[in-house]
Every structure is written in C-alpha cells, then in structure tokens.
N, C-alpha and C. Protein backbone atom coordinates (compact mmCIF):
# COMPACT_ATOMS: atom_id res chain seq x y z
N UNK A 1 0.83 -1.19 0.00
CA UNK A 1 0.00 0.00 0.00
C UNK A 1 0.88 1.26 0.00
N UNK A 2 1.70 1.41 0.60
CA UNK A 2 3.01 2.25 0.78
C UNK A 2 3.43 2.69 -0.31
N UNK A 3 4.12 2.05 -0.77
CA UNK A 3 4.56 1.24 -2.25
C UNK A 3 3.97 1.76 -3.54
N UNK A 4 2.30 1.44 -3.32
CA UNK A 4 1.50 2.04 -4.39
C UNK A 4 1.25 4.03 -4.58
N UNK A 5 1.06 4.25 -2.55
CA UNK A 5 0.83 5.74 -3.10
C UNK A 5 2.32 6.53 -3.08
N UNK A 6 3.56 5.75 -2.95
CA UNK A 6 4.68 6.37 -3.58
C UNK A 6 4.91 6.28 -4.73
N UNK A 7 4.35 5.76 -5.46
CA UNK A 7 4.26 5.51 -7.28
C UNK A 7 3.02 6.37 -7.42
N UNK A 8 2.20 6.87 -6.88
CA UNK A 8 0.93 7.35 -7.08
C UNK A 8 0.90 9.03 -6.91
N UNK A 9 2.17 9.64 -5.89
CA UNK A 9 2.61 10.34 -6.04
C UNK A 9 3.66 11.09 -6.90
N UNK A 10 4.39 9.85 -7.20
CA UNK A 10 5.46 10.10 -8.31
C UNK A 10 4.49 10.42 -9.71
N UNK A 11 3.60 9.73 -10.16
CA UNK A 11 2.50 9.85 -11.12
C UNK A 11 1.98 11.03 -10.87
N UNK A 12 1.60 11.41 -9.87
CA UNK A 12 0.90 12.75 -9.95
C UNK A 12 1.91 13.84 -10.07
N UNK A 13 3.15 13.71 -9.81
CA UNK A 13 4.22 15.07 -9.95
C UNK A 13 4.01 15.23 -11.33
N UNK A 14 4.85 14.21 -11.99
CA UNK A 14 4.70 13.95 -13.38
C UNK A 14 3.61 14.94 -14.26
N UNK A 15 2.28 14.52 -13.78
CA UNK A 15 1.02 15.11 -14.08
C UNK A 15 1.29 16.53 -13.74
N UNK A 16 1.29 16.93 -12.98
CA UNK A 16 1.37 17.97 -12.30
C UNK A 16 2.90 19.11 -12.90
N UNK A 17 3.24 18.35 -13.79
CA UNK A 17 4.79 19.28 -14.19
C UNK A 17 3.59 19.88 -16.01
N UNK A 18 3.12 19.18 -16.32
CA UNK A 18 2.16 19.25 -17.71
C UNK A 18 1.76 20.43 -17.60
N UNK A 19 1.66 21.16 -16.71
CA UNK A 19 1.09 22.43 -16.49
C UNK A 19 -0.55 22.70 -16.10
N UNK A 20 -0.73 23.80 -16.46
CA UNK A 20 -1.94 24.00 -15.54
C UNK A 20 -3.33 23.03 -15.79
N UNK A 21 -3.51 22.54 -16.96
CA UNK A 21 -4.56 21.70 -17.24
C UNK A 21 -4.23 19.79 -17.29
N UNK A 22 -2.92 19.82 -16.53
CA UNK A 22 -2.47 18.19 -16.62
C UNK A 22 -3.67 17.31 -15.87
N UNK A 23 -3.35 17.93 -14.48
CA UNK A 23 -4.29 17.24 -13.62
C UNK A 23 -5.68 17.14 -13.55
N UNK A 24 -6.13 18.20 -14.51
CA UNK A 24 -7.90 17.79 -14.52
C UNK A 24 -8.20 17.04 -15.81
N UNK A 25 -7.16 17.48 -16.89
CA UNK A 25 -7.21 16.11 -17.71
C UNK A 25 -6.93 14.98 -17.80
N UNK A 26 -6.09 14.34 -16.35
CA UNK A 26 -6.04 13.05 -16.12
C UNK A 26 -7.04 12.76 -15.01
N UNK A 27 -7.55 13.55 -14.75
CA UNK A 27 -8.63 13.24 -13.59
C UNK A 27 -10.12 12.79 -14.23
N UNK A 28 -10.24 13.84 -15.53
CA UNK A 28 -11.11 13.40 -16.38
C UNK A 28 -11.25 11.73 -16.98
N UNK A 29 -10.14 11.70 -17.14
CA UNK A 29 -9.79 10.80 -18.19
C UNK A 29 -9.97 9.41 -16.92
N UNK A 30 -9.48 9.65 -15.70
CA UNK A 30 -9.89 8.52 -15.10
C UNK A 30 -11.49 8.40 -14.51
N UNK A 31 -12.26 9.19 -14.51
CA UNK A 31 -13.53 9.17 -14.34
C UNK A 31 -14.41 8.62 -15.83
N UNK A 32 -13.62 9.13 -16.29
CA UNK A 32 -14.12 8.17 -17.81
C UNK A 32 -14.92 9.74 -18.36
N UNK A 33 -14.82 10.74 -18.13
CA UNK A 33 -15.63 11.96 -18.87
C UNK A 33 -14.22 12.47 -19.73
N UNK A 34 -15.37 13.21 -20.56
CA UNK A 34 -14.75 13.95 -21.29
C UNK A 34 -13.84 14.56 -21.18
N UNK A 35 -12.09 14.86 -21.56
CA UNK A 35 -11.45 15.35 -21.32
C UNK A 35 -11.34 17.11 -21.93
N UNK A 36 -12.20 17.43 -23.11
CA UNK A 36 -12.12 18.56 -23.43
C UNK A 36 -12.89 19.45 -23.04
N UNK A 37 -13.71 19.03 -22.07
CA UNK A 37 -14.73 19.96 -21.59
C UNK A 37 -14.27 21.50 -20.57
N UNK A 38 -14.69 22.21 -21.15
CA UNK A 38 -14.34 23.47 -20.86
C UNK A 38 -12.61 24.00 -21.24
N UNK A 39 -12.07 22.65 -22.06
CA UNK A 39 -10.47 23.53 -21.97
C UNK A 39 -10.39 23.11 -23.86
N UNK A 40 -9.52 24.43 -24.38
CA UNK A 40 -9.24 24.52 -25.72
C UNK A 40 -8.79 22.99 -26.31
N UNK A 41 -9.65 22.69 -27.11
CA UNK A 41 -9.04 21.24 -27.63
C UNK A 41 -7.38 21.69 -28.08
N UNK A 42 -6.71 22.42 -28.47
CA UNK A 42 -4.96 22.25 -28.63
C UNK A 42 -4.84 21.88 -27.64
N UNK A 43 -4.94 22.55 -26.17
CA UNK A 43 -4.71 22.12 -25.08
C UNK A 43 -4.80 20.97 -24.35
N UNK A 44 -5.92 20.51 -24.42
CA UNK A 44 -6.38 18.87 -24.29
C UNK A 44 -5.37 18.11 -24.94
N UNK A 45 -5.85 18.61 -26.05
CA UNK A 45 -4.35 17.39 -27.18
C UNK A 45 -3.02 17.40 -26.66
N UNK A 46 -2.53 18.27 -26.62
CA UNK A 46 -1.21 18.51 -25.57
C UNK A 46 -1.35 17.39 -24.59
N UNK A 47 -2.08 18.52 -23.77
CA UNK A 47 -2.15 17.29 -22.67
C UNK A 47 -2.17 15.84 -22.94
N UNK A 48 -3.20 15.66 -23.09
CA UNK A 48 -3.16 13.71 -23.69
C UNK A 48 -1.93 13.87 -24.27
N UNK A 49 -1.19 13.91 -25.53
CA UNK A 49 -0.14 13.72 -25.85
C UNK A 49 0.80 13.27 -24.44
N UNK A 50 0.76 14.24 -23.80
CA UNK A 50 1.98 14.10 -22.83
C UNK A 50 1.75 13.35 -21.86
N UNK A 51 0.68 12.70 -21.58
CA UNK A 51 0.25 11.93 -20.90
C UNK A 51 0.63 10.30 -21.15
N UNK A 52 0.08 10.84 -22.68
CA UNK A 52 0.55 9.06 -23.40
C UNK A 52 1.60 8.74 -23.30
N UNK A 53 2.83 9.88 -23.64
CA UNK A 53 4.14 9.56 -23.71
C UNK A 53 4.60 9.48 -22.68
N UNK A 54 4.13 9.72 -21.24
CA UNK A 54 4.67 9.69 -19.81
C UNK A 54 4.19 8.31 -19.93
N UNK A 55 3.45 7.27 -20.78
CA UNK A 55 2.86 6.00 -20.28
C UNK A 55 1.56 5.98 -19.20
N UNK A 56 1.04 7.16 -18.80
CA UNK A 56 -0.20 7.07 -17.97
C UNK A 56 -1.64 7.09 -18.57
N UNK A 57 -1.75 7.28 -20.01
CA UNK A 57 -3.09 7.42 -20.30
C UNK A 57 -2.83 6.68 -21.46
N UNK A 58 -4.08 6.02 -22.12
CA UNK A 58 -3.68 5.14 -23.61
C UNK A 58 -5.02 5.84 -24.43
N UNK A 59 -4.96 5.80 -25.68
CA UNK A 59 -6.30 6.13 -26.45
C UNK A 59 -7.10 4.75 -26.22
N UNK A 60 -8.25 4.93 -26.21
CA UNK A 60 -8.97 4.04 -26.39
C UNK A 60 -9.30 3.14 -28.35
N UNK A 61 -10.39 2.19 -28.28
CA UNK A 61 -10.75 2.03 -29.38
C UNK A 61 -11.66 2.72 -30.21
N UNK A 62 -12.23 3.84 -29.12
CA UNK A 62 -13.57 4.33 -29.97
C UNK A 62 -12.94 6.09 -30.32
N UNK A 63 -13.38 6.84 -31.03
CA UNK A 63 -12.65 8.22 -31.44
C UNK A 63 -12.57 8.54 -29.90
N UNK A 64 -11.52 9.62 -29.55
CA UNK A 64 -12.24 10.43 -28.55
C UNK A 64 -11.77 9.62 -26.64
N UNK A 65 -12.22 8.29 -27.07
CA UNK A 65 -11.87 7.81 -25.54
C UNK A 65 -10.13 7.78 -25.54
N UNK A 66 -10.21 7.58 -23.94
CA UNK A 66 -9.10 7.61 -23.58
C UNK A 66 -9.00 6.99 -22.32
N UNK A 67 -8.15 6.50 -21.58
CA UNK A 67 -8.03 5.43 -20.18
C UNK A 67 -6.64 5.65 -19.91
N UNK A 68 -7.02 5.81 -18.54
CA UNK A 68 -5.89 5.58 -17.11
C UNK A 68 -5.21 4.09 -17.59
N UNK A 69 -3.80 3.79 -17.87
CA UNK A 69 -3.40 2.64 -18.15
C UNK A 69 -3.41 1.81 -16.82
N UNK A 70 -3.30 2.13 -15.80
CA UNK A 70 -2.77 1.47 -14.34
C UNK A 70 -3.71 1.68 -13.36
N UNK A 71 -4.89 0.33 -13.38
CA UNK A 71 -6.22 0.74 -12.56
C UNK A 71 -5.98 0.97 -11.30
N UNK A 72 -4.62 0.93 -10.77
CA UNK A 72 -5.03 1.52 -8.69
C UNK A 72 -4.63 2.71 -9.12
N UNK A 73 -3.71 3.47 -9.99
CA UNK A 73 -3.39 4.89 -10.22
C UNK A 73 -4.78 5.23 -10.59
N UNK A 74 -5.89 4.80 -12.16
CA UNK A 74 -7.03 5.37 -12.68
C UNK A 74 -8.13 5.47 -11.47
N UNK A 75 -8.40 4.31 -10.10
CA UNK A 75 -9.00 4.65 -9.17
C UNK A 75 -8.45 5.79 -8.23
N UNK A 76 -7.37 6.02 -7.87
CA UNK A 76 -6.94 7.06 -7.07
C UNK A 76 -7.03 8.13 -7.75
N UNK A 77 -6.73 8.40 -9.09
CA UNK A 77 -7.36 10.03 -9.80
C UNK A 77 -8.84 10.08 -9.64
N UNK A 78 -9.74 9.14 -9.87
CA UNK A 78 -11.13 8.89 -9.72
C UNK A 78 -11.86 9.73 -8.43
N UNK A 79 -10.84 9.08 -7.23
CA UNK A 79 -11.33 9.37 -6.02
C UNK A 79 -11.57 10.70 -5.22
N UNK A 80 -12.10 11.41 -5.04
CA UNK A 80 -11.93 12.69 -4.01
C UNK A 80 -10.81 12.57 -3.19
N UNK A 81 -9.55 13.55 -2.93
CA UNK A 81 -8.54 13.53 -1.85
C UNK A 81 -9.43 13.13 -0.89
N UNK A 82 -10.50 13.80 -0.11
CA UNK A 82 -10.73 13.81 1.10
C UNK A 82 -11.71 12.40 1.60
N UNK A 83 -11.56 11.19 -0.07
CA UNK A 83 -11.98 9.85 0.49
C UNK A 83 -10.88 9.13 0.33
N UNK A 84 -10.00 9.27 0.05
CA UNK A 84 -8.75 8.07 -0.39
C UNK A 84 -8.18 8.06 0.93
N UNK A 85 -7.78 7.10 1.62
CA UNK A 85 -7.58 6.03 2.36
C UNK A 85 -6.30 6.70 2.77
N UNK A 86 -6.16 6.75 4.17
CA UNK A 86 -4.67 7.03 4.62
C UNK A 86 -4.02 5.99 4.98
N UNK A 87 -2.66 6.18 4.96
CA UNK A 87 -1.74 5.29 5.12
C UNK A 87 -1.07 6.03 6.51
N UNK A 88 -0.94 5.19 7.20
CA UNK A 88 -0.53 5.84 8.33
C UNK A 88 1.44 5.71 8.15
C-alpha cells in the first residue's frame, strides 16, 4: 500500500509538471468523462499527448476515448482527496 501511493505520487508530480490543465485532464480521463470539456481542444491534445508519452493514459478504441493505463493509479485520480484512504 506504501509502495503504491509512492508511485501514485510520483505519477501525480509527473502530471502535475504538464502544467496548468495536466491534472484535470487526467482526472477526467480517469472518471471516464470527457477530457475537453471546458479547456481549448490544442490544449487537451497537448495534454493527452503528454500523458501518453509519460505512459499514464492510452487512447482508447472508440474516437475520442481515452483510459488511465494502471487501474489503482485510474482509481486514485477517480477518487476525491478527502476519500482516499490514509496510510498511516
């Protein structure tokens, strides 16, 4: 468990270096909504781009989708901070 949210943090720096729209487009993307909603599709694209190439997000099969590659990382973006599970 340790283990996972020190990889889960390292994943979110990562995210978090993408600039200002990294983290709600991987947050999107693990809730399974739309990632362009409310932000300039160049921007989105960016984003995803850099996402894919960090290895955290994959296109899907259908236009448009997209998925968290690593389901305890895609559940922990999913989750509200203030429900995810402490580690003491």
């Amino acid at each position: 468990m340790r283990a996972d949210r020190l990889r889960h943090g390292q994943l979110l720096e990562q995210i978090n270096q993408l600039g200002r729209y990294g983290h709600r487009v991987a947050q999107r993307v693990a809730r399974g909504e739309s990632p362009w909603q409310g932000i300039a599709p160049e921007q989105a694209r960016r984003v995803l781009g850099a996402l894919e190439r960090a290895g955290i997000v994959e296109q899907g099969t259908e236009r448009g989708s997209w998925t968290v590659i690593e389901p305890l990382f895609r559940r922990y973006l999913a989750t509200p901070p203030h429900d995810r599970p402490r580690v003491p």
